[in-house]
PDB file of N, CA and C in Angstrom:
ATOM      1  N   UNK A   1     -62.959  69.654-169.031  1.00  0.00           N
ATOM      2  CA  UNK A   1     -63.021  69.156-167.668  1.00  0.00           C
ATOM      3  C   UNK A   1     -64.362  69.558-167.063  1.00  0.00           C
ATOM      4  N   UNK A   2     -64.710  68.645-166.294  1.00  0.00           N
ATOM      5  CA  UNK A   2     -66.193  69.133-165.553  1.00  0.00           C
ATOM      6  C   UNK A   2     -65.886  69.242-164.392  1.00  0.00           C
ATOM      7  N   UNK A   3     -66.990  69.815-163.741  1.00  0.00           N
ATOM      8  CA  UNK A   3     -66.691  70.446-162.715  1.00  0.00           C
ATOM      9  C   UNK A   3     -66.415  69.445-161.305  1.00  0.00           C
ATOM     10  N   UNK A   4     -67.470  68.295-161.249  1.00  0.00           N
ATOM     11  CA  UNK A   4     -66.546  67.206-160.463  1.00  0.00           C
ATOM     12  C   UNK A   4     -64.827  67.049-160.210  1.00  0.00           C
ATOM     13  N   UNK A   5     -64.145  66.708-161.328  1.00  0.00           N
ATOM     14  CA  UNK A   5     -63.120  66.663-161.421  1.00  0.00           C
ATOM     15  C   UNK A   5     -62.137  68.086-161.535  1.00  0.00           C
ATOM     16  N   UNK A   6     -62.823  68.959-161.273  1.00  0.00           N
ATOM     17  CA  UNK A   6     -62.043  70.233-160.647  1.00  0.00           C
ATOM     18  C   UNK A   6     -62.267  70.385-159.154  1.00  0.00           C
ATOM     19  N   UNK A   7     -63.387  69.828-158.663  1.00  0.00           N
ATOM     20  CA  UNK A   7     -63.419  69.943-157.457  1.00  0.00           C
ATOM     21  C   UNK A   7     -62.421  68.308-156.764  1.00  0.00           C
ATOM     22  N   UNK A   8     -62.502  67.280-157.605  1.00  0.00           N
ATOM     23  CA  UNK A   8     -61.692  66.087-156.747  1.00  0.00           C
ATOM     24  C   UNK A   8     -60.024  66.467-156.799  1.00  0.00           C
ATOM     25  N   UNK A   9     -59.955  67.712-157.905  1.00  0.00           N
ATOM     26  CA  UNK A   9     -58.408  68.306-157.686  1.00  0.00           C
ATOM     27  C   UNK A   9     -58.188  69.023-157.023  1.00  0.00           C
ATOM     28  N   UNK A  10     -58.900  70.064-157.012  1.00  0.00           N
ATOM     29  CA  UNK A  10     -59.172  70.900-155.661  1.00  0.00           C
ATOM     30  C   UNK A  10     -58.531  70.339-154.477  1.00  0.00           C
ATOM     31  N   UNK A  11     -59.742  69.114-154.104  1.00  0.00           N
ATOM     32  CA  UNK A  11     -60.052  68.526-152.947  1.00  0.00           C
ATOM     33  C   UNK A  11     -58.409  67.963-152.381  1.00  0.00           C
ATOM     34  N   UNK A  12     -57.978  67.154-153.679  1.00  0.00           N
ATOM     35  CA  UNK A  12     -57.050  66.217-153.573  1.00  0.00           C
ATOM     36  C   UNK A  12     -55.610  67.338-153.122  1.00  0.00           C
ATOM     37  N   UNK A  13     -55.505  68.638-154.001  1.00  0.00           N
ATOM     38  CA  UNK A  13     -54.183  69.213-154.007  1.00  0.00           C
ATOM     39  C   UNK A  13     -54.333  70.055-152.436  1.00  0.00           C
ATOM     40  N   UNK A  14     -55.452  70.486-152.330  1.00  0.00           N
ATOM     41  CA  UNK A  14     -55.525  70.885-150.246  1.00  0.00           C
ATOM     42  C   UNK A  14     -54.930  69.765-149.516  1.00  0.00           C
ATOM     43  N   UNK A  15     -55.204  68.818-149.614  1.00  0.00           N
ATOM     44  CA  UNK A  15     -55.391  67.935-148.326  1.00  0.00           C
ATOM     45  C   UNK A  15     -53.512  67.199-148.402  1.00  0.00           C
ATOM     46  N   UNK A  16     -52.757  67.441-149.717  1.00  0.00           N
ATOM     47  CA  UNK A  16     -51.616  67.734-150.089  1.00  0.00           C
ATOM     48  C   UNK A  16     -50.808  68.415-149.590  1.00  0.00           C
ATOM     49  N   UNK A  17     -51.293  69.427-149.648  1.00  0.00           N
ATOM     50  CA  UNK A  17     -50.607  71.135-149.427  1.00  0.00           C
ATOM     51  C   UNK A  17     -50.547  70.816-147.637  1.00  0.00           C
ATOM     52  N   UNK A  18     -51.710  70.482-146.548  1.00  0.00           N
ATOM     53  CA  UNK A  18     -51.756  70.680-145.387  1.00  0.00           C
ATOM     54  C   UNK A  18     -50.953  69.807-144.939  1.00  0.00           C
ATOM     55  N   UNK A  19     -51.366  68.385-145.399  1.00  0.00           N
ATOM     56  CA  UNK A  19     -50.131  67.446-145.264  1.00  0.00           C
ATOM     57  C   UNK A  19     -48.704  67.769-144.869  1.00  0.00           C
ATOM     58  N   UNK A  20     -48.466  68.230-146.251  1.00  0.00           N
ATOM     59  CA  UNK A  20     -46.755  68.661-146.558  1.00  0.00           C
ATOM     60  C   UNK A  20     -46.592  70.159-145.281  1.00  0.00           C
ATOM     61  N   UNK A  21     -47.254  71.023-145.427  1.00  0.00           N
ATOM     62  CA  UNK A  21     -47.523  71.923-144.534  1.00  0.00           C
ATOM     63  C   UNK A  21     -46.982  71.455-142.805  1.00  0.00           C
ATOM     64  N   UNK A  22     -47.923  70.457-142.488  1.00  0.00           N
ATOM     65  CA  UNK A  22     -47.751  69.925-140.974  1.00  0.00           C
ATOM     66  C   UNK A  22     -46.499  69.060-140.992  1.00  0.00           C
ATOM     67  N   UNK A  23     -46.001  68.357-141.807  1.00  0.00           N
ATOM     68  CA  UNK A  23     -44.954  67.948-142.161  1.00  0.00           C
ATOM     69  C   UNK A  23     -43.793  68.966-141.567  1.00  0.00           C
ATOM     70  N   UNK A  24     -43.683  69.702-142.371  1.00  0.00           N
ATOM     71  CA  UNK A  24     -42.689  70.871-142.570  1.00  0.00           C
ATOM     72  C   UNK A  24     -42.633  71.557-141.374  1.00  0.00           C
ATOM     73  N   UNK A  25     -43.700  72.004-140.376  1.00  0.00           N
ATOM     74  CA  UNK A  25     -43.643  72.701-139.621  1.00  0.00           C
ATOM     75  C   UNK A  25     -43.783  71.808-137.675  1.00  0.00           C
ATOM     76  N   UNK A  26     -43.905  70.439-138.266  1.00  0.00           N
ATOM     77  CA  UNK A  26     -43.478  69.426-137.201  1.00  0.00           C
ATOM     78  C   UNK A  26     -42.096  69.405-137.143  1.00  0.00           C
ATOM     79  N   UNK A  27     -41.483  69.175-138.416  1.00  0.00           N
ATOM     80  CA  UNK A  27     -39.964  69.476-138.276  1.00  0.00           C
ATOM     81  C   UNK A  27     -39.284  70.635-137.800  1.00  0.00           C
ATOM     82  N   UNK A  28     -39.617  71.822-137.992  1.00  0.00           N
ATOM     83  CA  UNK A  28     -39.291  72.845-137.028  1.00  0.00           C
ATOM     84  C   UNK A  28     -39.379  73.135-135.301  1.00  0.00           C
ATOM     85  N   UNK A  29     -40.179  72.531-135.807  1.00  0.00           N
ATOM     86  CA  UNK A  29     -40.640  72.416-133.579  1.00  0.00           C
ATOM     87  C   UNK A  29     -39.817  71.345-133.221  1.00  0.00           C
ATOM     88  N   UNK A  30     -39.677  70.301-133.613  1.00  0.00           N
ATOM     89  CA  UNK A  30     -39.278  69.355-133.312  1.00  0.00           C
ATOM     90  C   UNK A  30     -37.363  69.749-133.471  1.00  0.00           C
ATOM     91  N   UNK A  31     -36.893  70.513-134.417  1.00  0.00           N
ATOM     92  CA  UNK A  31     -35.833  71.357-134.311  1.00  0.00           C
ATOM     93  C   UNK A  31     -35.407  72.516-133.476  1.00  0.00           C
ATOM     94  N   UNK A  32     -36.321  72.965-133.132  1.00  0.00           N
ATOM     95  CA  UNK A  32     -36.507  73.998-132.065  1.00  0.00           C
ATOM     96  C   UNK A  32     -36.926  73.170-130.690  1.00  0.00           C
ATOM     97  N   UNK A  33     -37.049  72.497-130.620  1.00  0.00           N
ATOM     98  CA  UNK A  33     -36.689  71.316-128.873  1.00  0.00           C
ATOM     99  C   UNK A  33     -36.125  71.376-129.198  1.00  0.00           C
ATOM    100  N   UNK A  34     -35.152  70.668-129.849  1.00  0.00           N
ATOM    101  CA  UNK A  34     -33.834  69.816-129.433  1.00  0.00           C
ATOM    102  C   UNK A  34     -32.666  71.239-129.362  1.00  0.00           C
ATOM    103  N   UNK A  35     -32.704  72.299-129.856  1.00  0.00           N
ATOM    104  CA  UNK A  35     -31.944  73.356-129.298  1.00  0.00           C
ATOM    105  C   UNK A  35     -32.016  73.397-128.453  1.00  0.00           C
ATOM    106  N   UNK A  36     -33.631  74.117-127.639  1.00  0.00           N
ATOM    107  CA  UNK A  36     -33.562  74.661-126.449  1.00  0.00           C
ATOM    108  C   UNK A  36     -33.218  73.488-125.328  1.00  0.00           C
ATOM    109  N   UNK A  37     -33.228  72.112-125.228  1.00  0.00           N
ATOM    110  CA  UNK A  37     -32.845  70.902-124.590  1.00  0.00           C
ATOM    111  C   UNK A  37     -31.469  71.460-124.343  1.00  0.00           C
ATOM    112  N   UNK A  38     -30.402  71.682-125.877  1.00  0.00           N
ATOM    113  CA  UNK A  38     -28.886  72.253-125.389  1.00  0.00           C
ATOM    114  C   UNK A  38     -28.508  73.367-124.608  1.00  0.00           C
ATOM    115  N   UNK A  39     -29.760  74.078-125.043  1.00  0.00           N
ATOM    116  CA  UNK A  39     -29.320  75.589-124.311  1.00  0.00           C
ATOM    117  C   UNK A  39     -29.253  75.553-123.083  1.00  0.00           C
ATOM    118  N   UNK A  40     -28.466  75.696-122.068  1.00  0.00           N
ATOM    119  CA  UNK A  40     -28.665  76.039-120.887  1.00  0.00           C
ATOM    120  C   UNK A  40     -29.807  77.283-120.059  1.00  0.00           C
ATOM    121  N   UNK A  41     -30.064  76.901-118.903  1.00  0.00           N
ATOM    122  CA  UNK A  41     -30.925  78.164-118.530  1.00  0.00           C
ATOM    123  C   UNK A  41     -30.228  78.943-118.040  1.00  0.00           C
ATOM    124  N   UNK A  42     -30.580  80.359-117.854  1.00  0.00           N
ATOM    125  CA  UNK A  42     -29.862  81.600-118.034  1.00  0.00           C
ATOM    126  C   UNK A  42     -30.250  82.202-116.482  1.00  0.00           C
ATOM    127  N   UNK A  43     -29.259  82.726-116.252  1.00  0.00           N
ATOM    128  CA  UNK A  43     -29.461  84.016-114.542  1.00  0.00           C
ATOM    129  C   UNK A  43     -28.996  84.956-114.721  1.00  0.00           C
ATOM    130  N   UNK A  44     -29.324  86.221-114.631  1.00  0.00           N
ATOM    131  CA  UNK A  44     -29.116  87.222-114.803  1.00  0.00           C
ATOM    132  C   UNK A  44     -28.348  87.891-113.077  1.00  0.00           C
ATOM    133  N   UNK A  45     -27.058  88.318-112.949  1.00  0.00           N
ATOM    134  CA  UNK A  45     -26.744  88.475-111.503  1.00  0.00           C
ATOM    135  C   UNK A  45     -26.542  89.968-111.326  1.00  0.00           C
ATOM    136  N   UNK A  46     -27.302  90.876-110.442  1.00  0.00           N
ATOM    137  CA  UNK A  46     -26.762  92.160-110.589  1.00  0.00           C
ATOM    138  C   UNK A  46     -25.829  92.460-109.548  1.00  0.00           C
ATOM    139  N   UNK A  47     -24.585  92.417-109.916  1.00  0.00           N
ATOM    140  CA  UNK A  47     -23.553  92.463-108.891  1.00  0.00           C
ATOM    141  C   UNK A  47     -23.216  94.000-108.200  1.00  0.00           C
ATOM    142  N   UNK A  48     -23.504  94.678-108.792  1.00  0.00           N
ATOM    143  CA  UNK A  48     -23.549  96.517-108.732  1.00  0.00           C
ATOM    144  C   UNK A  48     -24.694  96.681-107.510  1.00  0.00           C
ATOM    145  N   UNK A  49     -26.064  95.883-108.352  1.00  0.00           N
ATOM    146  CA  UNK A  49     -26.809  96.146-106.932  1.00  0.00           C
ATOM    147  C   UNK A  49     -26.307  95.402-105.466  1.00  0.00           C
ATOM    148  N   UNK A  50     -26.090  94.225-105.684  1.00  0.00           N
ATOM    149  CA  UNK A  50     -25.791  93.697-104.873  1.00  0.00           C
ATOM    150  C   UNK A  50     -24.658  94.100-103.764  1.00  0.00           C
ATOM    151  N   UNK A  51     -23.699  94.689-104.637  1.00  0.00           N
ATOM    152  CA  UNK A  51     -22.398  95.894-103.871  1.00  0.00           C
ATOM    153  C   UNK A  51     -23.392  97.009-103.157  1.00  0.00           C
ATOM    154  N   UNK A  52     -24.439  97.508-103.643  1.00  0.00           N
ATOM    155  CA  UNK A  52     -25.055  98.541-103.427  1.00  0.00           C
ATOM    156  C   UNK A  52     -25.765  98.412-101.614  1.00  0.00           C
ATOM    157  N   UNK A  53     -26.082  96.983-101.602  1.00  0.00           N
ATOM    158  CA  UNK A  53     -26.546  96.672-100.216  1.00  0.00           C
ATOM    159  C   UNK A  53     -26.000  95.757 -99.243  1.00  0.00           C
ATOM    160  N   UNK A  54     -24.605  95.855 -99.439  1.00  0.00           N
ATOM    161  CA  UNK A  54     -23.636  95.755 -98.606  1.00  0.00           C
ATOM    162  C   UNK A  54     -23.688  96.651 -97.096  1.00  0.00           C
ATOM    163  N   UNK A  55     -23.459  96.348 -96.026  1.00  0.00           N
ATOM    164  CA  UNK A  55     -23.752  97.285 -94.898  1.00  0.00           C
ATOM    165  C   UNK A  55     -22.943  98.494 -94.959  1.00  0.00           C
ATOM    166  N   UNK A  56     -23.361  99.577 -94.564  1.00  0.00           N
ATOM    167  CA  UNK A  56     -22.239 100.724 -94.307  1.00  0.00           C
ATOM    168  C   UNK A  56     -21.492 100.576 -93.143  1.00  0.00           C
ATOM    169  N   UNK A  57     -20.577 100.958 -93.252  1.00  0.00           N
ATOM    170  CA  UNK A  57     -19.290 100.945 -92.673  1.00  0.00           C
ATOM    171  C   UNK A  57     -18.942  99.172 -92.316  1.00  0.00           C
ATOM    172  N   UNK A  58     -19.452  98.671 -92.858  1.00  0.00           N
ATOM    173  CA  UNK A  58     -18.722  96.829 -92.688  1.00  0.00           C
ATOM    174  C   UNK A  58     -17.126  97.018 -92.976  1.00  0.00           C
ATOM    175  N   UNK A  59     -16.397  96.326 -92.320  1.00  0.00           N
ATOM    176  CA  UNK A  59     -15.205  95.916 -92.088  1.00  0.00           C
ATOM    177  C   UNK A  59     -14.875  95.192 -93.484  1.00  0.00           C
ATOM    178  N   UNK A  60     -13.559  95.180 -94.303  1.00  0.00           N
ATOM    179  CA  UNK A  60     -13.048  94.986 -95.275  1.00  0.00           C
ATOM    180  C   UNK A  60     -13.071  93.245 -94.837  1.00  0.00           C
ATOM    181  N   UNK A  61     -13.050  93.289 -93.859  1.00  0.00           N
ATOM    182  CA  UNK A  61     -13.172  91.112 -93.588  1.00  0.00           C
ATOM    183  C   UNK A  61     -14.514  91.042 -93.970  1.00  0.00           C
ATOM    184  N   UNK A  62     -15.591  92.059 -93.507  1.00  0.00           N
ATOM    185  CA  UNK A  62     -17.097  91.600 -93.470  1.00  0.00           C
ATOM    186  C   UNK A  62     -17.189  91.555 -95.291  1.00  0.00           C
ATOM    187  N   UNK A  63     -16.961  93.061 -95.843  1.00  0.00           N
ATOM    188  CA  UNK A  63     -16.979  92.584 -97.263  1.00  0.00           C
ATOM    189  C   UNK A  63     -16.441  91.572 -98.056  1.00  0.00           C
ATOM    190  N   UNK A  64     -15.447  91.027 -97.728  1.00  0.00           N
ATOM    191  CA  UNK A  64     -14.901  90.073 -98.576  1.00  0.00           C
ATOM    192  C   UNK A  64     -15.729  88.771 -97.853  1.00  0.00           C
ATOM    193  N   UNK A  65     -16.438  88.891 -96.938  1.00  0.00           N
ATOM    194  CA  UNK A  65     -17.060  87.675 -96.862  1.00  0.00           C
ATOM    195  C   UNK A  65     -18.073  87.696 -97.066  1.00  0.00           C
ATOM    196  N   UNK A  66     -18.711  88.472 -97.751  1.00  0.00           N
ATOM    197  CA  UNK A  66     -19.990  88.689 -98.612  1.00  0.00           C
ATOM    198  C   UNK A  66     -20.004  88.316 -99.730  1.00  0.00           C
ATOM    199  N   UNK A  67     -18.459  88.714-100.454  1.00  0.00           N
ATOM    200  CA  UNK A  67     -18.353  88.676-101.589  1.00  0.00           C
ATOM    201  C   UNK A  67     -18.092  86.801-101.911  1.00  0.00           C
ATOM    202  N   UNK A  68     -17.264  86.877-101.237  1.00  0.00           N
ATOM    203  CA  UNK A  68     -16.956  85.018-101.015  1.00  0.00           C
ATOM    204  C   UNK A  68     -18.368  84.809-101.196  1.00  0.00           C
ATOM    205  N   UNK A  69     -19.544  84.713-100.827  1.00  0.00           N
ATOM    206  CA  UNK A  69     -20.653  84.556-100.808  1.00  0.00           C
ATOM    207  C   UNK A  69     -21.358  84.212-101.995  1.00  0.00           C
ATOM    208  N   UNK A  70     -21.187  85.069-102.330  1.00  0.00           N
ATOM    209  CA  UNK A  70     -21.681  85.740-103.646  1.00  0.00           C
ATOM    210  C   UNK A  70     -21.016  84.965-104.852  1.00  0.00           C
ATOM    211  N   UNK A  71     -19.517  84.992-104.889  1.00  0.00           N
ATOM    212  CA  UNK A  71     -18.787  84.236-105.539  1.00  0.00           C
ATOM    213  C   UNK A  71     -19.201  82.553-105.435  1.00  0.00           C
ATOM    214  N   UNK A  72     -19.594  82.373-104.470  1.00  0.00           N
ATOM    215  CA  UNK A  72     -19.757  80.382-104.185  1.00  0.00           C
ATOM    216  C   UNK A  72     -20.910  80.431-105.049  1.00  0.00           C
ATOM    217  N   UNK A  73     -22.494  81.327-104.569  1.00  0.00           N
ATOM    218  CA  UNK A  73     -23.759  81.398-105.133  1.00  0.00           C
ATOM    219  C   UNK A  73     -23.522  81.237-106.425  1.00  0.00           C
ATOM    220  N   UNK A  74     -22.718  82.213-107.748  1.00  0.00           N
ATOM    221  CA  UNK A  74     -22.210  81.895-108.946  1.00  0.00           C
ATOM    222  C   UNK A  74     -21.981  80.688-109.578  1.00  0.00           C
ATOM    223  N   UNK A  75     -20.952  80.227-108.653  1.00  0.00           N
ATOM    224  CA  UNK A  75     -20.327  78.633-108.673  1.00  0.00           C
ATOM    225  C   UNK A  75     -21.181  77.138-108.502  1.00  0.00           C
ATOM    226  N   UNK A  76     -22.332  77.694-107.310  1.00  0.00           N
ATOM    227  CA  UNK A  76     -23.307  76.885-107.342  1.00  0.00           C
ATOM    228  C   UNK A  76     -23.778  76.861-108.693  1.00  0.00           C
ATOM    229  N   UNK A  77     -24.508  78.324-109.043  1.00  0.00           N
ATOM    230  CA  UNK A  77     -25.413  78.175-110.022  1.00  0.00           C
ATOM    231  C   UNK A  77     -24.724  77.199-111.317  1.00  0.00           C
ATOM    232  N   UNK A  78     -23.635  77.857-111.887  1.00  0.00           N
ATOM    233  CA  UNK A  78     -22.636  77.411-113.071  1.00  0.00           C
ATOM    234  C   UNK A  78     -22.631  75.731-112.616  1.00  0.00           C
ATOM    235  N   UNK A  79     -22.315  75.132-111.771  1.00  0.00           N
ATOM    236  CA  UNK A  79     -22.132  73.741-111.599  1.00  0.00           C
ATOM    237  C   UNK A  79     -23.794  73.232-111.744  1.00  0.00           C
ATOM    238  N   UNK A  80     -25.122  73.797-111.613  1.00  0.00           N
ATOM    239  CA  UNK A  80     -26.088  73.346-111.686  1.00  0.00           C
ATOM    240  C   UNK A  80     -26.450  73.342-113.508  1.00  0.00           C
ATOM    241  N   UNK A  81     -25.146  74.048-113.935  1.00  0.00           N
ATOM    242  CA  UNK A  81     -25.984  74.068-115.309  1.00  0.00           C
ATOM    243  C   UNK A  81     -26.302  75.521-115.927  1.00  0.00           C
ATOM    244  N   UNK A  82     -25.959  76.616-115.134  1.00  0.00           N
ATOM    245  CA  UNK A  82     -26.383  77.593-115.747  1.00  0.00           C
ATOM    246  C   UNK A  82     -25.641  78.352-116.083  1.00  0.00           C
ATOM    247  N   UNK A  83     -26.247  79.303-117.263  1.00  0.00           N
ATOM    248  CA  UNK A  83     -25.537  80.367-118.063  1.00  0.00           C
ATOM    249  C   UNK A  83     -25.226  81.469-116.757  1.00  0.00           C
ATOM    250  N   UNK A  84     -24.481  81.698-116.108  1.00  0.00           N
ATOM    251  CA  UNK A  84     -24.441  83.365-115.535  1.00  0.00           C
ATOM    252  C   UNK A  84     -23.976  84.634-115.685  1.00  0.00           C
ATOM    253  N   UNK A  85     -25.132  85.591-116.042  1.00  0.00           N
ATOM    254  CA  UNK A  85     -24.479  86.949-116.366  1.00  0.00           C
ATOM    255  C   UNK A  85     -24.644  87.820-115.931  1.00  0.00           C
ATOM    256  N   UNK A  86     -23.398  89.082-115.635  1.00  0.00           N
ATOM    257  CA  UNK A  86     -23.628  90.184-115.288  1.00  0.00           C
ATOM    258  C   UNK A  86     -24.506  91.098-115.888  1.00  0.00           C
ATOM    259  N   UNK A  87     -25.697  91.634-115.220  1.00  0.00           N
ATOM    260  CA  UNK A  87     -26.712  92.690-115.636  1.00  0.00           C
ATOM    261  C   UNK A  87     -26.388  93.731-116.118  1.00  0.00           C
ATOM    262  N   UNK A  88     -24.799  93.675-115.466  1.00  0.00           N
ATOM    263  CA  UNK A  88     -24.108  95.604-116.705  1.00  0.00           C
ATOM    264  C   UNK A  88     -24.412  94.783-118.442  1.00  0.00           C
ATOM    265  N   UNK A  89     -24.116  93.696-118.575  1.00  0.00           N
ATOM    266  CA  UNK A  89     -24.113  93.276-120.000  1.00  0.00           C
ATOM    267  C   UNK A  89     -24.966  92.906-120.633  1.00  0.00           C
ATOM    268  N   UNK A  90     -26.244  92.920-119.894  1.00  0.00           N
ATOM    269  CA  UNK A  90     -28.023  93.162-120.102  1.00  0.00           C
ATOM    270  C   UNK A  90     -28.115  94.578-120.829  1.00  0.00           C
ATOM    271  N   UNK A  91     -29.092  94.315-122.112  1.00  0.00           N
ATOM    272  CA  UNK A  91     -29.407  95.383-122.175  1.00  0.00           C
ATOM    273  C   UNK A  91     -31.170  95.376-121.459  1.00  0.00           C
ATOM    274  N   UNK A  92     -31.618  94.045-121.515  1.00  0.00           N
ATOM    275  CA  UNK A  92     -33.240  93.764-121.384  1.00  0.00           C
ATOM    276  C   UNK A  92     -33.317  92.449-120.717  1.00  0.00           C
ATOM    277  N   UNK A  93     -33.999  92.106-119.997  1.00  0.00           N
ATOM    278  CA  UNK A  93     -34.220  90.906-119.653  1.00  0.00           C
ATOM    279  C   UNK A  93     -35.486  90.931-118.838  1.00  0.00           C
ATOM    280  N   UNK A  94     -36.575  89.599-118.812  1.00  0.00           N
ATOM    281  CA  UNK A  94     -37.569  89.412-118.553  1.00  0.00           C
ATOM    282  C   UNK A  94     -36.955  89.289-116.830  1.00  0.00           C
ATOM    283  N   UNK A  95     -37.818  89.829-115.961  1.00  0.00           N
ATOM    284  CA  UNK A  95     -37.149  89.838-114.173  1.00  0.00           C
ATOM    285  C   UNK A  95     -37.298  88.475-113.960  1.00  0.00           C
ATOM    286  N   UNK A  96     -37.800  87.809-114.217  1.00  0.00           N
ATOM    287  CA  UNK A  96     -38.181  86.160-113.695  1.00  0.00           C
ATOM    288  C   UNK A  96     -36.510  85.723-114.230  1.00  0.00           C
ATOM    289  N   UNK A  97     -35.369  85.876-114.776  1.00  0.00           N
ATOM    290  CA  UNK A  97     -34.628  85.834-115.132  1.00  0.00           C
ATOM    291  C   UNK A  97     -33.122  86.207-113.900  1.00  0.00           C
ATOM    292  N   UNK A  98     -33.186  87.317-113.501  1.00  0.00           N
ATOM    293  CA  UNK A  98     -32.849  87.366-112.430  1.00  0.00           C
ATOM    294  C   UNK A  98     -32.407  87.191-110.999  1.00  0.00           C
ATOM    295  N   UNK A  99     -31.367  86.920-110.833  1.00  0.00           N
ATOM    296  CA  UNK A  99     -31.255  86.039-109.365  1.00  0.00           C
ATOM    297  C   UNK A  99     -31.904  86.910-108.313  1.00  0.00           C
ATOM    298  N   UNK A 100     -32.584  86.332-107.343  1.00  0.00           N
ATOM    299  CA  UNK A 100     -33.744  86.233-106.307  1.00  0.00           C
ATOM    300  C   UNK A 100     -32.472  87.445-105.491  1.00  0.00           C
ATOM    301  N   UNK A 101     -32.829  88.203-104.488  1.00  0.00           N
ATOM    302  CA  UNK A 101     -31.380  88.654-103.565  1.00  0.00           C
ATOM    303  C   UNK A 101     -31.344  88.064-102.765  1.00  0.00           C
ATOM    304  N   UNK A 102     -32.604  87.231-102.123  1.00  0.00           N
ATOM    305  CA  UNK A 102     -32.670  86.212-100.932  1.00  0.00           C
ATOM    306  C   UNK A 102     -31.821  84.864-101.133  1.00  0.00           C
ATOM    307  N   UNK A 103     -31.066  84.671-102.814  1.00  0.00           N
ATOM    308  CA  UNK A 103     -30.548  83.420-102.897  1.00  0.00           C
ATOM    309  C   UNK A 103     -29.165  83.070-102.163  1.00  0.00           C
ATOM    310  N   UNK A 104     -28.408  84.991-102.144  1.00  0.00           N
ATOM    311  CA  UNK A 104     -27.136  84.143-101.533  1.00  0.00           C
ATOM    312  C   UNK A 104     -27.108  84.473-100.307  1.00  0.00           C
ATOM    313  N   UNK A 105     -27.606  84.827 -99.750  1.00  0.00           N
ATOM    314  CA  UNK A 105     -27.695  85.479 -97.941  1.00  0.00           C
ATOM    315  C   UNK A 105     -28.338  84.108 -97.227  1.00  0.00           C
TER     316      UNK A 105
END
C-alpha cells in the first residue's frame, strides 16, 4: 500500500467515525428533550419556615387562615403543572427552586 491510499483511508474512516459520532449523540439530546418536555417543573415549599413566621400570639382563626393560604398557593401551583415538595425531604436544592415567601401572602 502507498502512502496516498493510507491517507484516503485515514481520511475516509474519520469523516465516518464523526458522522456516526454526531449521529449517535443527536439522538441523545434529542432523547433527553423529550424527557425533560415530560418532566414537570419542580418547587421546593418550606413549610417549617413558613410556620416559623407566622405572627406571635395570632389567634388559632388567624392561623388556620394562613394555613388555608398556604394550602390554596400548593393547589395553585399543582394545577399549574408542578411537582411540589416539602424541603424536610430536600436534601439539596438549587434556591431558584424554591417558593418565593412573597408568593402566598
Amino acid at each position: 500500500m502507498n502512502i496516498k491510499s493510507i491517507a484516503i483511508a485515514a481520511i475516509i474512516g474519520s469523516l465516518g467515525g464523526a458522522a456516526l459520532s454526531s449521529l449517535l449523540i443527536k439522538n441523545q439530546q434529542h432523547e433527553l428533550e423529550e424527557r425533560l418536555i415530560k418532566s414537570p417543573p419542580i418547587v421546593v415549599v418550606d413549610f417549617a419556615k413558613m410556620a416559623m413566621q407566622y405572627p406571635e400570639g395570632a389567634s388559632s382563626i388567624e392561623l388556620e387562615g394562613l394555613m388555608m393560604k398556604t394550602n390554596e398557593a400548593v393547589i395553585k401551583l399543582r394545577e399549574a403543572g408542578y411537582l411540589v415538595i416539602d424541603a424536610g425531604a430536600v436534601v439539596s436544592a438549587p434556591d431558584d427552586v424554591y417558593l418565593p415567601e412573597d408568593f402566598i401572602k
